[in-house]
PDB file of N, CA and C in Angstrom:
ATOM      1  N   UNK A   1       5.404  16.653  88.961  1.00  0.00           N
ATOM      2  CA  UNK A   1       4.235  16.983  88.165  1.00  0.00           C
ATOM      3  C   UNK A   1       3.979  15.838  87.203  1.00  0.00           C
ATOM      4  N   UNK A   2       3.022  15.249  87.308  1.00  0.00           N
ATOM      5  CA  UNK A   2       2.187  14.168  86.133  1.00  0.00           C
ATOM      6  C   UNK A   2       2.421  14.699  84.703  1.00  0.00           C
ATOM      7  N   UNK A   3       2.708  13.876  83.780  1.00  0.00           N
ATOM      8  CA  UNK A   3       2.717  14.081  82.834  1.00  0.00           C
ATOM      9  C   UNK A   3       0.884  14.640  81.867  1.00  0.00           C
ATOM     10  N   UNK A   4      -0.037  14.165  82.658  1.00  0.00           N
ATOM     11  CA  UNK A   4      -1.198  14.612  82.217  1.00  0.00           C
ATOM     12  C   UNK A   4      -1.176  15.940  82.472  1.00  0.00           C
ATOM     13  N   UNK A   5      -0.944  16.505  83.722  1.00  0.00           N
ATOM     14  CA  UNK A   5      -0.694  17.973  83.980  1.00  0.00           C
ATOM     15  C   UNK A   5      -0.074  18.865  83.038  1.00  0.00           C
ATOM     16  N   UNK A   6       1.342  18.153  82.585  1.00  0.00           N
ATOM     17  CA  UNK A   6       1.809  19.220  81.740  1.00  0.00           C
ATOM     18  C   UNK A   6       1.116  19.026  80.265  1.00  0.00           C
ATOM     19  N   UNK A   7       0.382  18.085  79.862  1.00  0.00           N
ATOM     20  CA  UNK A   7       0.215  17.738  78.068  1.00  0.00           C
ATOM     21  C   UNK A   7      -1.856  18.437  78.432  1.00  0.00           C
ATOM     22  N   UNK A   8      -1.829  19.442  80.378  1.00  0.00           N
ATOM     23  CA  UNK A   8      -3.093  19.681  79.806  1.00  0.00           C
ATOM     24  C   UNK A   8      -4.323  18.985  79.931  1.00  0.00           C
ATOM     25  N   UNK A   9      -4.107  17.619  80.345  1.00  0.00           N
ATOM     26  CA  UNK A   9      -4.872  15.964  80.222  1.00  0.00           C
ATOM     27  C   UNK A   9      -5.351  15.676  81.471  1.00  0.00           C
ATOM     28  N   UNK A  10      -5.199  16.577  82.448  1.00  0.00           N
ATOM     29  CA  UNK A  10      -5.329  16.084  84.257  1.00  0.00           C
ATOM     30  C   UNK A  10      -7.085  17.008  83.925  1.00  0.00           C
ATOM     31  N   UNK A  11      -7.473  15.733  84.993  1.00  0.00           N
ATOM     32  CA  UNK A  11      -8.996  16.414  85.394  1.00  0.00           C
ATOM     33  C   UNK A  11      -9.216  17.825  86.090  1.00  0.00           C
ATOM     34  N   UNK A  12      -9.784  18.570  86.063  1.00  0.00           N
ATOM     35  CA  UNK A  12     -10.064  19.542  87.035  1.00  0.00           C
ATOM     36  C   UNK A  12     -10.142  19.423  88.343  1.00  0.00           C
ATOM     37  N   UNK A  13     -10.957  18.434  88.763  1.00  0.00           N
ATOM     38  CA  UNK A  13     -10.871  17.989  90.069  1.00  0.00           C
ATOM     39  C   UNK A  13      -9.813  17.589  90.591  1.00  0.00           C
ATOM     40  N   UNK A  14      -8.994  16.962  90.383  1.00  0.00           N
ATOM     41  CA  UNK A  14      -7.788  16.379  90.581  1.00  0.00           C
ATOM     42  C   UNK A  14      -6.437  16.979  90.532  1.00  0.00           C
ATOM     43  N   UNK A  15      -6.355  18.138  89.730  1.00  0.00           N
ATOM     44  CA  UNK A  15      -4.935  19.165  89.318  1.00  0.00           C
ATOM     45  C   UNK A  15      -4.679  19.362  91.004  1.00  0.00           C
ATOM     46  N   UNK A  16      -5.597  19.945  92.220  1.00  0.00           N
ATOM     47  CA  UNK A  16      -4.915  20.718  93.693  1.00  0.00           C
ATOM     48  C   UNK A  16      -4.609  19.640  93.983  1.00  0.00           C
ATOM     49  N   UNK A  17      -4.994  17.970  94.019  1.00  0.00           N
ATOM     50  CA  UNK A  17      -4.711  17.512  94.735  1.00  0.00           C
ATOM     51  C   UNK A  17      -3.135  16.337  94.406  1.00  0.00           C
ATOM     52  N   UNK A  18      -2.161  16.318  95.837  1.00  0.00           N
ATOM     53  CA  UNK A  18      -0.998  15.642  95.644  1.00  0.00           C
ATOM     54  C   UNK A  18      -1.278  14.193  96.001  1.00  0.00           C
ATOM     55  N   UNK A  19      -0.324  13.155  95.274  1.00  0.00           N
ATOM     56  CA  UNK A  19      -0.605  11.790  96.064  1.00  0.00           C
ATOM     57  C   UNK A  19       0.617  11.801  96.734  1.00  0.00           C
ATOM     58  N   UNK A  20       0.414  11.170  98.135  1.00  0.00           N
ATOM     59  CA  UNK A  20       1.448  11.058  98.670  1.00  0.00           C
ATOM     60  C   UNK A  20       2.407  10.511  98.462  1.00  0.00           C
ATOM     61  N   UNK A  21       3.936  10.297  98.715  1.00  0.00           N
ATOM     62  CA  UNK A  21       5.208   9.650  98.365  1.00  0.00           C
ATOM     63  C   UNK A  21       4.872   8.556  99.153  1.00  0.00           C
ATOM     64  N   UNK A  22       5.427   7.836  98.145  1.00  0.00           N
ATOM     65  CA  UNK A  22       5.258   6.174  99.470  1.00  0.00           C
ATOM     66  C   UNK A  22       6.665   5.878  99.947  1.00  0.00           C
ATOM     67  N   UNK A  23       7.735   6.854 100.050  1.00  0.00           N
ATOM     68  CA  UNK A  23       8.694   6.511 100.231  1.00  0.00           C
ATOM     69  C   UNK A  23       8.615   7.639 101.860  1.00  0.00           C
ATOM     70  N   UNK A  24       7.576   8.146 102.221  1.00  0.00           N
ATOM     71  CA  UNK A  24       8.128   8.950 102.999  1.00  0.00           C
ATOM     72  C   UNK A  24       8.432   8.413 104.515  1.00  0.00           C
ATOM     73  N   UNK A  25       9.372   8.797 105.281  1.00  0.00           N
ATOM     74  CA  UNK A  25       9.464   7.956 106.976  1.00  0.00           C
ATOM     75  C   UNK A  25       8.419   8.205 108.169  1.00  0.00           C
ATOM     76  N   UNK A  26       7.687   7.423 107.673  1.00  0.00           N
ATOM     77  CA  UNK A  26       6.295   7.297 109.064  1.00  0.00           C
ATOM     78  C   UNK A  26       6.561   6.990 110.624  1.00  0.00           C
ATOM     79  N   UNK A  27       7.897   6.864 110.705  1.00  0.00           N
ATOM     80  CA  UNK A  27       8.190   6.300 112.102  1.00  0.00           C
ATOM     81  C   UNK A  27       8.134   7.714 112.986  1.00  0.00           C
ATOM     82  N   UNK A  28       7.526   7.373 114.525  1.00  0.00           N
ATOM     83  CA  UNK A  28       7.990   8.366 115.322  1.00  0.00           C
ATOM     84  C   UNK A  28       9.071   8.741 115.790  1.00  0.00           C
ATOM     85  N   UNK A  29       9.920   7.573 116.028  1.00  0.00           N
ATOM     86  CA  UNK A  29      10.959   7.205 116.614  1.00  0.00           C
ATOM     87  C   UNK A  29      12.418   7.083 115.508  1.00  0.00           C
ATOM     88  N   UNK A  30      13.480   8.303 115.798  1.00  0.00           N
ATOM     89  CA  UNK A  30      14.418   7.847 114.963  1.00  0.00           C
ATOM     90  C   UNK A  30      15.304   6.667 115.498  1.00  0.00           C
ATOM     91  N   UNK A  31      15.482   6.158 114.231  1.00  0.00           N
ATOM     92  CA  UNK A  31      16.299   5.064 114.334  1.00  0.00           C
ATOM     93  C   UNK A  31      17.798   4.990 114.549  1.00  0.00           C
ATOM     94  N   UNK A  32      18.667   4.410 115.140  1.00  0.00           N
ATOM     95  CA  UNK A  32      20.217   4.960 115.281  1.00  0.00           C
ATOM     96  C   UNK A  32      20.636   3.495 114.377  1.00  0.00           C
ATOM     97  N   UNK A  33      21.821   3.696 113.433  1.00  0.00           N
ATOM     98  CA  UNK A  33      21.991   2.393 112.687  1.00  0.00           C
ATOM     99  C   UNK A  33      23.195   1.718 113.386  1.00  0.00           C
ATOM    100  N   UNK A  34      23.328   0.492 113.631  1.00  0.00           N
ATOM    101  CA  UNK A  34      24.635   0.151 114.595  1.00  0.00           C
ATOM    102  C   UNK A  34      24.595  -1.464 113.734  1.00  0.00           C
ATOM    103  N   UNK A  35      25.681  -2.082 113.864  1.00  0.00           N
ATOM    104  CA  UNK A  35      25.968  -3.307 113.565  1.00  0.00           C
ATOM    105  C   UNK A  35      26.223  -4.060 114.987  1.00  0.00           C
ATOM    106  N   UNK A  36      25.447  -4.775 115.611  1.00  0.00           N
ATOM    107  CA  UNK A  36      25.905  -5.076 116.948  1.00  0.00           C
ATOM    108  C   UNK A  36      25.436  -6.772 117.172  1.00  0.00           C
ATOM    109  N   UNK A  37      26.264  -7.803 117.456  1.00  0.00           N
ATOM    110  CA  UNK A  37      25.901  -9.503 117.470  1.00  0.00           C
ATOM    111  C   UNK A  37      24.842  -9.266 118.773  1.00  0.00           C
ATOM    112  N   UNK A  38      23.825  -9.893 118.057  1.00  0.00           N
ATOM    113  CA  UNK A  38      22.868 -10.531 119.343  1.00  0.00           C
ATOM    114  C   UNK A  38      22.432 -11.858 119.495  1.00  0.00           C
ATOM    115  N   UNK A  39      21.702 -12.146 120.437  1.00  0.00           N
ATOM    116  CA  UNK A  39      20.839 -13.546 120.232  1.00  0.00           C
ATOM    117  C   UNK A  39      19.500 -13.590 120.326  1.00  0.00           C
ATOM    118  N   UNK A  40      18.978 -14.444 119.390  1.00  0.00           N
ATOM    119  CA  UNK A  40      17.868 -14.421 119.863  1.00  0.00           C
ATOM    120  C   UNK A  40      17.290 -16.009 120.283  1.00  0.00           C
ATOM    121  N   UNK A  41      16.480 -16.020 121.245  1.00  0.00           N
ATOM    122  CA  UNK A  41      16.189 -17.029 121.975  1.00  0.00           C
ATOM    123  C   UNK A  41      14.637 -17.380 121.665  1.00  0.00           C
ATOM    124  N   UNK A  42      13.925 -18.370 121.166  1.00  0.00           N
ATOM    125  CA  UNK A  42      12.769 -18.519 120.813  1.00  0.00           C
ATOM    126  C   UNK A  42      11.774 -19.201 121.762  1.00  0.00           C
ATOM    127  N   UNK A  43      10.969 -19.284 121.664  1.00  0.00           N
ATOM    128  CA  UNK A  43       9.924 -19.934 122.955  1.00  0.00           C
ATOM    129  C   UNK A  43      10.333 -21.482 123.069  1.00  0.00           C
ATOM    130  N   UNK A  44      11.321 -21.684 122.457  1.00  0.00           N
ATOM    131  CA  UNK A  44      11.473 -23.424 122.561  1.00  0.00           C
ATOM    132  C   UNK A  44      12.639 -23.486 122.972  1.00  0.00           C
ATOM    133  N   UNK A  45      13.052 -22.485 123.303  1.00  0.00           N
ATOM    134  CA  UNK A  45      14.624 -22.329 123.594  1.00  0.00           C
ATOM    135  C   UNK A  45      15.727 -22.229 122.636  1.00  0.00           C
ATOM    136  N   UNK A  46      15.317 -22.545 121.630  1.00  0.00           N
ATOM    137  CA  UNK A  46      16.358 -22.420 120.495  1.00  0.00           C
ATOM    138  C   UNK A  46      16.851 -21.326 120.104  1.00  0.00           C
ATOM    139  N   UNK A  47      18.142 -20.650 120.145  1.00  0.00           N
ATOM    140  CA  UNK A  47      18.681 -19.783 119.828  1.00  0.00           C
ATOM    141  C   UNK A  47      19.522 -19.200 118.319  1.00  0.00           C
ATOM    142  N   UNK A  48      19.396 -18.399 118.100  1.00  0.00           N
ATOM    143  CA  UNK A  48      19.869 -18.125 116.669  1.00  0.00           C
ATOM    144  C   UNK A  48      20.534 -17.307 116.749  1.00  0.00           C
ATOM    145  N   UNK A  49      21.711 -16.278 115.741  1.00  0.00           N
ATOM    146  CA  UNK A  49      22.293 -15.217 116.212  1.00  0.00           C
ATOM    147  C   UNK A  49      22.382 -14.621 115.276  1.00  0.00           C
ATOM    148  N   UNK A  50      22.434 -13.407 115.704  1.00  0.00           N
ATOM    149  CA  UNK A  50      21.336 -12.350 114.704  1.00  0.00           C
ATOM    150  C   UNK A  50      22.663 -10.833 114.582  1.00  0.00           C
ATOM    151  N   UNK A  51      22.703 -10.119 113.686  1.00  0.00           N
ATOM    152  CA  UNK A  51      22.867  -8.836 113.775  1.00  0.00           C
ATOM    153  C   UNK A  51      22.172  -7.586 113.744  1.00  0.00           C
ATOM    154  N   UNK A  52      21.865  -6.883 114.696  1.00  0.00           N
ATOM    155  CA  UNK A  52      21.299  -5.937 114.705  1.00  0.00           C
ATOM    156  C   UNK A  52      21.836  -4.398 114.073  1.00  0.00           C
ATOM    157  N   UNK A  53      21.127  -4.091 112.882  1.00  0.00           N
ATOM    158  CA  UNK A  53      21.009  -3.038 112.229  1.00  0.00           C
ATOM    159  C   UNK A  53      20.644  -1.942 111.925  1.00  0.00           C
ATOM    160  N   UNK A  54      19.883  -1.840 113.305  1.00  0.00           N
ATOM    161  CA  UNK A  54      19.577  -0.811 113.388  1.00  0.00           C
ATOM    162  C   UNK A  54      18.420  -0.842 114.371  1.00  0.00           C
ATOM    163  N   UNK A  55      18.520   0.093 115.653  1.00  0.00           N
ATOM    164  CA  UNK A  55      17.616   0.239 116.751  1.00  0.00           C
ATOM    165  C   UNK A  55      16.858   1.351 117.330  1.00  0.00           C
ATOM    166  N   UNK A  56      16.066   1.815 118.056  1.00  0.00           N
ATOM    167  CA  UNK A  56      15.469   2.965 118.287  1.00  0.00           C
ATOM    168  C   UNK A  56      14.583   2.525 119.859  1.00  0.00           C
ATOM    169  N   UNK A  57      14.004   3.887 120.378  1.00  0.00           N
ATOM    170  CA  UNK A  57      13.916   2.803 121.772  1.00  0.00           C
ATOM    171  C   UNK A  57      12.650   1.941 121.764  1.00  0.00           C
ATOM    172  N   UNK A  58      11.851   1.886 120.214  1.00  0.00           N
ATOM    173  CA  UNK A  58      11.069   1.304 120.711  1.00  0.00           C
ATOM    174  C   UNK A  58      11.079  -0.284 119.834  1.00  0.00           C
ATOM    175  N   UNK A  59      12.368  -0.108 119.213  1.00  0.00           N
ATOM    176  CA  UNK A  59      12.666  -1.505 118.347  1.00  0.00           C
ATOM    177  C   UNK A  59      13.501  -1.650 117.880  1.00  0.00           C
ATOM    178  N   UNK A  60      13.631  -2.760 117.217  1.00  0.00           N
ATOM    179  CA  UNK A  60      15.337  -3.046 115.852  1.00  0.00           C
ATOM    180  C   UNK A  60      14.700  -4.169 114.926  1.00  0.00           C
ATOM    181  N   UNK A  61      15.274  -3.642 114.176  1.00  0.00           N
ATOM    182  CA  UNK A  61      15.471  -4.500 113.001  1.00  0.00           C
ATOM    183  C   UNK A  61      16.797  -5.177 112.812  1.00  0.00           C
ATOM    184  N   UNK A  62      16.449  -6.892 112.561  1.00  0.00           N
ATOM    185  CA  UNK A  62      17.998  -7.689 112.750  1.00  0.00           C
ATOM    186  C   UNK A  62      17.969  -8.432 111.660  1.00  0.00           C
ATOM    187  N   UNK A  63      19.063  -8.845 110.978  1.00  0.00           N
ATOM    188  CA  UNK A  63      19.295 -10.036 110.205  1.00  0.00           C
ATOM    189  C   UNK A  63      20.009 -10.896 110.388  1.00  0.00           C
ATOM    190  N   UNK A  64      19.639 -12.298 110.015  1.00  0.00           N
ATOM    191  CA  UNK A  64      20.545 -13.348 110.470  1.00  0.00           C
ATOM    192  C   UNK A  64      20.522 -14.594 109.693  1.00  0.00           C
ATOM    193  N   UNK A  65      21.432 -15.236 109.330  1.00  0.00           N
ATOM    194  CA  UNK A  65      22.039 -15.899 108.268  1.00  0.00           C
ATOM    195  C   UNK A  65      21.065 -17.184 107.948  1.00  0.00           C
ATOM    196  N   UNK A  66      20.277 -17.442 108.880  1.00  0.00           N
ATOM    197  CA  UNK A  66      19.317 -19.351 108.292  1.00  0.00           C
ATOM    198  C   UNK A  66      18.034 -18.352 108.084  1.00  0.00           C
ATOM    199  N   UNK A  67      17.221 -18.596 107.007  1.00  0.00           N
ATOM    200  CA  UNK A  67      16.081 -18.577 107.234  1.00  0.00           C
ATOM    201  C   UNK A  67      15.075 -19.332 107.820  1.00  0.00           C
ATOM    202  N   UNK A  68      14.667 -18.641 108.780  1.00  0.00           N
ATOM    203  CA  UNK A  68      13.639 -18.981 109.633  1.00  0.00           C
ATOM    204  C   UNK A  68      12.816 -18.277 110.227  1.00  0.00           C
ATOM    205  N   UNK A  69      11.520 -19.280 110.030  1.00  0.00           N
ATOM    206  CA  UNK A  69       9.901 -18.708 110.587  1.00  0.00           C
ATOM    207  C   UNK A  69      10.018 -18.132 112.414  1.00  0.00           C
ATOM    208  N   UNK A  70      10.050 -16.945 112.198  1.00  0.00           N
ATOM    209  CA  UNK A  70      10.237 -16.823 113.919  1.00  0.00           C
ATOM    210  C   UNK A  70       8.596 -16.552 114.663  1.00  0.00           C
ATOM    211  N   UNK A  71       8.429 -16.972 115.586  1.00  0.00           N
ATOM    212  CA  UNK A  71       7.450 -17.178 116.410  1.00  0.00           C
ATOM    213  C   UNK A  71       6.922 -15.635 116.499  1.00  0.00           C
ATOM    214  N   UNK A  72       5.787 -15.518 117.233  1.00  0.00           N
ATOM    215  CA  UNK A  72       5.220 -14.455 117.630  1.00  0.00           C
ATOM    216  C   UNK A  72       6.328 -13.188 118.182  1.00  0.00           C
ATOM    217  N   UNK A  73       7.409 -13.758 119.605  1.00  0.00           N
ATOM    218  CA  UNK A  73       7.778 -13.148 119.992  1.00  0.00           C
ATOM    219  C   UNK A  73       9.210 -14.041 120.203  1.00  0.00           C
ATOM    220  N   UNK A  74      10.233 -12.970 120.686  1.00  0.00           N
ATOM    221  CA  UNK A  74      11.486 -13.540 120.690  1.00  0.00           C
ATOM    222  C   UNK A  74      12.523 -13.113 122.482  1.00  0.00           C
ATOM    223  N   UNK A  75      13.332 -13.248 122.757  1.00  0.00           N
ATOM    224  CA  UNK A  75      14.065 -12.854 124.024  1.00  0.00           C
ATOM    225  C   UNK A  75      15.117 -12.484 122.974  1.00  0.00           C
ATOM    226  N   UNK A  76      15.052 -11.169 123.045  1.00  0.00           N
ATOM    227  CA  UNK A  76      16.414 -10.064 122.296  1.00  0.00           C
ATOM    228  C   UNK A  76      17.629 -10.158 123.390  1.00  0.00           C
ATOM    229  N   UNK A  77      19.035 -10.716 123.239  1.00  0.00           N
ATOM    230  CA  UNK A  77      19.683 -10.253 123.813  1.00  0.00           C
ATOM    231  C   UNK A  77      21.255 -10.164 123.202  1.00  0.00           C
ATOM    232  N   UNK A  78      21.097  -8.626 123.509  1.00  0.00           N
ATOM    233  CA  UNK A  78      22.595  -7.924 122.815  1.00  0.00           C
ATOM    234  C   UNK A  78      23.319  -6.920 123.940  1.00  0.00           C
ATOM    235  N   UNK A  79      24.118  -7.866 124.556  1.00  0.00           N
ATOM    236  CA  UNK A  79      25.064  -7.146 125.857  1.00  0.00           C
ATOM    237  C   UNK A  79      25.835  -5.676 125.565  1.00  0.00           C
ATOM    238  N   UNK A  80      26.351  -5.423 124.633  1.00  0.00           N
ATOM    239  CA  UNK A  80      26.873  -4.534 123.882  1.00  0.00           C
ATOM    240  C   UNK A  80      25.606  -3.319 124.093  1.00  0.00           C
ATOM    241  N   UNK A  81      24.667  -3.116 123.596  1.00  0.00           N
ATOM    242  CA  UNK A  81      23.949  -2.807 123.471  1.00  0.00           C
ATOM    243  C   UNK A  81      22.843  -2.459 124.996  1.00  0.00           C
ATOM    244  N   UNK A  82      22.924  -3.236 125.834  1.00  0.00           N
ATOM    245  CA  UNK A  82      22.427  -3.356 127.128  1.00  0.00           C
ATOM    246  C   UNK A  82      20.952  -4.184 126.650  1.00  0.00           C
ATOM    247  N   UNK A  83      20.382  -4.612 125.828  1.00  0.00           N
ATOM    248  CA  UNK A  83      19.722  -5.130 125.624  1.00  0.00           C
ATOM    249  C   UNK A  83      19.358  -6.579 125.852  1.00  0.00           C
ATOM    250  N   UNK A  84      18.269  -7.021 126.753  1.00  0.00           N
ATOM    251  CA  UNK A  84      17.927  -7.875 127.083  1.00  0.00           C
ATOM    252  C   UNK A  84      16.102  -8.228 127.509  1.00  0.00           C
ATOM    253  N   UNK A  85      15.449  -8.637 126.915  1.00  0.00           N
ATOM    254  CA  UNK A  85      14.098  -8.204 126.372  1.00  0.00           C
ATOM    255  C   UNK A  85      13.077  -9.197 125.657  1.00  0.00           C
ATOM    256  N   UNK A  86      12.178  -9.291 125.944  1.00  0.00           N
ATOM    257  CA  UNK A  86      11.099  -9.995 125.137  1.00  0.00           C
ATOM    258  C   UNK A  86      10.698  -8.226 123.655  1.00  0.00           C
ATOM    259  N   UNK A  87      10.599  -9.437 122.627  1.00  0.00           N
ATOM    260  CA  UNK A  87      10.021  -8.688 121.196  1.00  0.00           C
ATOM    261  C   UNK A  87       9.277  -9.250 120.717  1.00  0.00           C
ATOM    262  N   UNK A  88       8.248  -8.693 120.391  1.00  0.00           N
ATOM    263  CA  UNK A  88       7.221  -8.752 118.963  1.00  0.00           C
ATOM    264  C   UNK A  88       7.478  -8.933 117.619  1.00  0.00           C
ATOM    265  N   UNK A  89       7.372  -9.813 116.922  1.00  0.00           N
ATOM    266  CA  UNK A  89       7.778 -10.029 115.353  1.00  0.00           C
ATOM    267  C   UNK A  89       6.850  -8.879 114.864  1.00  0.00           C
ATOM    268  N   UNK A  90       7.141  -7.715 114.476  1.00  0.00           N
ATOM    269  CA  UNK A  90       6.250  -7.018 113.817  1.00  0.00           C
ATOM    270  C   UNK A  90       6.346  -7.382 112.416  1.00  0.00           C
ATOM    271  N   UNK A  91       7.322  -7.758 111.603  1.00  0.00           N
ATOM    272  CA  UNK A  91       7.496  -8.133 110.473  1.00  0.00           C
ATOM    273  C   UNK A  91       8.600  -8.857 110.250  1.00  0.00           C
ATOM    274  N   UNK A  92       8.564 -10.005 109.141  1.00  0.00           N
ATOM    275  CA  UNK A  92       9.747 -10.785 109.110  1.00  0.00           C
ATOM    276  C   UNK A  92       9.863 -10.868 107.101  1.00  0.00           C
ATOM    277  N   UNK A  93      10.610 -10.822 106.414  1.00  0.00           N
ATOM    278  CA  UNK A  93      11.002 -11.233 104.998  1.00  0.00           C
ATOM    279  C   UNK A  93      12.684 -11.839 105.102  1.00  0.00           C
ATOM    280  N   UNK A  94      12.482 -12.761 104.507  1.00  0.00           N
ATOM    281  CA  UNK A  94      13.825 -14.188 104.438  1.00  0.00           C
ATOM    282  C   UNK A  94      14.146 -13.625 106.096  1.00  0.00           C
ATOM    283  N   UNK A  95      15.765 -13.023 105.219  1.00  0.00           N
ATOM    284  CA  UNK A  95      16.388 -13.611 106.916  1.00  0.00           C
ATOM    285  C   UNK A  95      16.535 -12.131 107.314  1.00  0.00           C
ATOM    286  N   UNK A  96      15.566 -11.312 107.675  1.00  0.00           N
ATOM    287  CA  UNK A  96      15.350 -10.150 108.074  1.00  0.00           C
ATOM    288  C   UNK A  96      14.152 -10.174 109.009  1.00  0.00           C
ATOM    289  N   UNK A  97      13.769  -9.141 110.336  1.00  0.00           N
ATOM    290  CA  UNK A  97      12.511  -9.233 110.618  1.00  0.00           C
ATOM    291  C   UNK A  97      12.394  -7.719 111.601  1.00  0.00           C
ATOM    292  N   UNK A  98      11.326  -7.319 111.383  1.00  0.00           N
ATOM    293  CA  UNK A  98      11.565  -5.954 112.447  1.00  0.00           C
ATOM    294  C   UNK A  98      10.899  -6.674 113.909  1.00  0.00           C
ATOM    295  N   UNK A  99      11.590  -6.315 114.879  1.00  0.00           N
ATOM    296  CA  UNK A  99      11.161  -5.900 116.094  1.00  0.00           C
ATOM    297  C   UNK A  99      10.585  -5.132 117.252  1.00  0.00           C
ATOM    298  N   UNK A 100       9.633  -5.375 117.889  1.00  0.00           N
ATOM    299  CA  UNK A 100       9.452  -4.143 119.073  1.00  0.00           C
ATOM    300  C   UNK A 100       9.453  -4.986 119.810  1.00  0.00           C
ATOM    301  N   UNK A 101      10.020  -3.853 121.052  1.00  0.00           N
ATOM    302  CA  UNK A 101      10.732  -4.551 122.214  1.00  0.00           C
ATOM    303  C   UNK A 101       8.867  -4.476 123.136  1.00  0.00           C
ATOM    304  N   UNK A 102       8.916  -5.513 123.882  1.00  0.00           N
ATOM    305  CA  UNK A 102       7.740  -5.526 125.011  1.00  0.00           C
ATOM    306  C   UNK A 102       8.260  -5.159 126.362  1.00  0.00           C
ATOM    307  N   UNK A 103       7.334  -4.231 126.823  1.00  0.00           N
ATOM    308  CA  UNK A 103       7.569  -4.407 128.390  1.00  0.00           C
ATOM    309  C   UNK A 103       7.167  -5.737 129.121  1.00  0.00           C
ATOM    310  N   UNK A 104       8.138  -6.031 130.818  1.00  0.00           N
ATOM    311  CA  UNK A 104       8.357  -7.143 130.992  1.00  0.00           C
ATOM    312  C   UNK A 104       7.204  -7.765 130.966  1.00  0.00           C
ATOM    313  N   UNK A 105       5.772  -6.772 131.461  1.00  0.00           N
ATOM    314  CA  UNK A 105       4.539  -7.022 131.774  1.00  0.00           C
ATOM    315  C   UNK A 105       3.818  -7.297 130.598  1.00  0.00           C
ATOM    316  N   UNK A 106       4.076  -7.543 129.783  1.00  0.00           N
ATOM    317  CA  UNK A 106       2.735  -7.450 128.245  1.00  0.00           C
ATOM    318  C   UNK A 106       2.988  -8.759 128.291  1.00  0.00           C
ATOM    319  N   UNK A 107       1.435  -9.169 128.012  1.00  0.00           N
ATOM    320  CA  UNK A 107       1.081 -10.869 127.810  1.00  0.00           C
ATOM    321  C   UNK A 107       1.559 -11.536 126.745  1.00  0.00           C
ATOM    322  N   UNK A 108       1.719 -12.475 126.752  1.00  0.00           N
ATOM    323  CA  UNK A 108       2.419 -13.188 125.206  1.00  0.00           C
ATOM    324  C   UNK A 108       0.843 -13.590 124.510  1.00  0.00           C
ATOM    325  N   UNK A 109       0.836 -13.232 123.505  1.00  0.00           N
ATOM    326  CA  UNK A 109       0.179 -13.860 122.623  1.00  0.00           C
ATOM    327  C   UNK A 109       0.100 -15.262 121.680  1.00  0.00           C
ATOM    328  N   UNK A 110      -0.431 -16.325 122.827  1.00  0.00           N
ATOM    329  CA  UNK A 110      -0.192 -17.480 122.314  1.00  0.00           C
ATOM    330  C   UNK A 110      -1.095 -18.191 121.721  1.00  0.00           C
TER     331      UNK A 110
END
């Protein structure tokens, strides 16, 4: 409850209505959290190695020790895991970046 609400101070219009939590989990897909070494392989061939922190079937989120600008898309591969895969940078901050995995067929966006 807003403090205008209780001191009385909230508009009329505004008292029914809630703002949403911005903390709440929008994903469809639960996530399973695992610590598992992968690689990732970049369109130039250059490889980096990454830990994955957590996956779900339609992505993971990995971190990995250099910061670096990663390309559009990446070749995920974490044997442990059975994972082996082209991904989508859906988001990247320092040395963190989320992933979705592509089917073999989706075009690269170059």
């Amino acid at each position: 409850m807003s403090l205008l609400r209780i001191f009385g101070l909230a508009d009329e219009g505004a008292v029914g209505k809630t703002e949403p939590d911005p903390f709440v989990e929008r994903r469809a897909e639960e996530r399973k959290p695992v610590f598992q070494e992968a690689i990732l392989t970049l369109e130039d061939f250059h490889k980096i190695r990454a830990i994955i922190v957590n996956v779900s079937s339609r992505g993971a989120r990995v971190h990995f020790s250099n910061r670096t600008e990663l390309p559009f898309r990446v070749r995920l591969n974490a044997p442990t895991l059975k994972l082996n895969c082209w991904a989508r940078v859906a988001w990247q901050h320092d040395e963190a970046a989320g992933l979705e995995f592509l089917t073999e067929d989706a075009p690269a966006n170059d």
